[in-house]
C-alpha atoms as a PDB file:
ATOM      1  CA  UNK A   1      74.926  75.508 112.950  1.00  0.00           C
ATOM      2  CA  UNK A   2      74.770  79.571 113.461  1.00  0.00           C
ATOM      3  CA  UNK A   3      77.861  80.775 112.632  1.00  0.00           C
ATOM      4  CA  UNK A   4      79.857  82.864 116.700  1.00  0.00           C
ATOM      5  CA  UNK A   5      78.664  85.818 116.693  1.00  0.00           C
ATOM      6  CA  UNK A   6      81.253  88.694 116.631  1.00  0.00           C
ATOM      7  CA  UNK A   7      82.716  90.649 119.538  1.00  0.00           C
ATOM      8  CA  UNK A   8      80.137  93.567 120.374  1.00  0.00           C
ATOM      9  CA  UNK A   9      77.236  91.982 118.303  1.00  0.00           C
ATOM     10  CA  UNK A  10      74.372  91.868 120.024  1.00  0.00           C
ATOM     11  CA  UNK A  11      72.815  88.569 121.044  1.00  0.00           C
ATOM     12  CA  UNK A  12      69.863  87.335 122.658  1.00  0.00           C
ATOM     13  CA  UNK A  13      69.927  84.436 125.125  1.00  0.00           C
ATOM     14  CA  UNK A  14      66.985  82.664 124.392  1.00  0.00           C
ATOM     15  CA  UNK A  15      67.211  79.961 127.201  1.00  0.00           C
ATOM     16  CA  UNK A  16      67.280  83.062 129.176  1.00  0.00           C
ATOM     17  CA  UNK A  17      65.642  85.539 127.217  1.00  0.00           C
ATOM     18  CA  UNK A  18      68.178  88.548 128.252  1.00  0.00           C
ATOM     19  CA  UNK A  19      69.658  90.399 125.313  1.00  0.00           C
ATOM     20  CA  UNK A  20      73.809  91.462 125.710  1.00  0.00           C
ATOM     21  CA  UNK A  21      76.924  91.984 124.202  1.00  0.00           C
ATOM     22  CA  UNK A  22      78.895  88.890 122.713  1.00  0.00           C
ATOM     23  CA  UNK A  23      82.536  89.173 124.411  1.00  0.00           C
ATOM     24  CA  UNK A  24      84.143  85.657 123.424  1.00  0.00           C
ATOM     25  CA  UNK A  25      84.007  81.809 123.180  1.00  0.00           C
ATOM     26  CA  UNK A  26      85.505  79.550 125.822  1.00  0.00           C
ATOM     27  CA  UNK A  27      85.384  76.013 126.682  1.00  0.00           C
ATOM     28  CA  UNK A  28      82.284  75.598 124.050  1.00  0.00           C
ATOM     29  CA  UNK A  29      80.168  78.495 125.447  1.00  0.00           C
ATOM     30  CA  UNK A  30      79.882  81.934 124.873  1.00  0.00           C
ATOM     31  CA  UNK A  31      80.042  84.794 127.434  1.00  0.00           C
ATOM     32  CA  UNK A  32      77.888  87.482 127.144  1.00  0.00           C
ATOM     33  CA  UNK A  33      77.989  91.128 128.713  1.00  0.00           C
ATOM     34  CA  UNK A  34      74.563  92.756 130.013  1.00  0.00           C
ATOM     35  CA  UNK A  35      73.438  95.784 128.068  1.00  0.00           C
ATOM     36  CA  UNK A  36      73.026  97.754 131.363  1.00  0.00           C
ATOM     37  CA  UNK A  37      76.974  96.363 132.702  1.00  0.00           C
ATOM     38  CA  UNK A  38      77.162  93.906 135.250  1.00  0.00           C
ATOM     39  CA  UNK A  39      77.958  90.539 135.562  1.00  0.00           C
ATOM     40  CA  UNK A  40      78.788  88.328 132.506  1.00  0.00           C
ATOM     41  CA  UNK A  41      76.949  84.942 131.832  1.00  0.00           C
ATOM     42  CA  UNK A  42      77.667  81.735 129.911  1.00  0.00           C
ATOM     43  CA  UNK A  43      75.321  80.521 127.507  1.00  0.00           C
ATOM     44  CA  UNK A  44      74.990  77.692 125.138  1.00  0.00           C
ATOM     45  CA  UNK A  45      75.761  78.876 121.540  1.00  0.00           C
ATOM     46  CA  UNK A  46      72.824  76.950 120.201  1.00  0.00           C
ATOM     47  CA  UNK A  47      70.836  79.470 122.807  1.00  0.00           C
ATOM     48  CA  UNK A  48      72.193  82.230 121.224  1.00  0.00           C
ATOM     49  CA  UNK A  49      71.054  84.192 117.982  1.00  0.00           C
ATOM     50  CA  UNK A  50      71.916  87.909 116.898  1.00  0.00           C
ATOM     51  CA  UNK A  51      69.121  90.284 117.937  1.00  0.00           C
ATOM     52  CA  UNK A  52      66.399  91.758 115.769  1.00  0.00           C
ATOM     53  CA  UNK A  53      67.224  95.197 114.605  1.00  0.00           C
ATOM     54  CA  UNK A  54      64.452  96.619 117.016  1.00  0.00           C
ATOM     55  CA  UNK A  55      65.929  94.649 119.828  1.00  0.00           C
ATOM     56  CA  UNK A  56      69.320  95.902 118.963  1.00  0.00           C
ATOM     57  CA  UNK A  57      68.138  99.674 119.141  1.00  0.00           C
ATOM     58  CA  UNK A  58      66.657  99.497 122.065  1.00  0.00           C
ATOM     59  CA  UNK A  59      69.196  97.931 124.188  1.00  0.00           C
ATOM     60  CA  UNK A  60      71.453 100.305 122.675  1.00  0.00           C
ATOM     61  CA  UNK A  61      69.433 103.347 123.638  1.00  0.00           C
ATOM     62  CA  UNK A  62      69.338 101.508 127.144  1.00  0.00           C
ATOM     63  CA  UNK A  63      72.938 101.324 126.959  1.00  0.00           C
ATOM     64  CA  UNK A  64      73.631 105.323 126.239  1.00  0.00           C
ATOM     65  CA  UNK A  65      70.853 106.182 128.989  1.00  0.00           C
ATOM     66  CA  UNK A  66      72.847 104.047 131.647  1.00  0.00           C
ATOM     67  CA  UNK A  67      75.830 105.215 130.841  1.00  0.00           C
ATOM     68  CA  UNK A  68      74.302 108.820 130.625  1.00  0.00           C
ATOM     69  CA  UNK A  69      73.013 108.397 134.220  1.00  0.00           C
ATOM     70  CA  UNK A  70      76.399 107.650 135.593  1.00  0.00           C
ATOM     71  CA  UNK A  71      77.899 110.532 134.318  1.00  0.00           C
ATOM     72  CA  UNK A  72      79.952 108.682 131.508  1.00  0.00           C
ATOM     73  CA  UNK A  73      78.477 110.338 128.247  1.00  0.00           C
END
């Protein structure tokens, strides 16, 4: 069994295949926050595993760029 991730890790869905932020466990499943904002999903936590350091940085440079876009620096 893989240990919850933290809050703000970044973890990849891999029933899904879409990468996000870790926000918190409920009723056995973990909710995840899109890298680009929107809406939250549920996954199941044996569907979820920390991202690859590549994976990580580029979602993160996705993140800055979005928020960049909007005017939120």
């Amino acid at each position: 069994m893989q240990p919850v991730p933290e809050v703000g890790d970044l973890v990849r869905d891999t029933a899904t295949g879409r990468v996000g932020f870790f926000v918190r466990s409920a009723s056995g499943r973990f909710l995840i926050r899109a890298v680009h904002g929107g809406a939250e999903w549920d996954a199941e936590p044996g569907d979820v595993q920390l991202a690859t350091p590549l994976r990580e940085l580029r979602a993160r440079a996705a993140e800055i760029n979005a928020r960049s876009r909007r005017g939120l620096n």
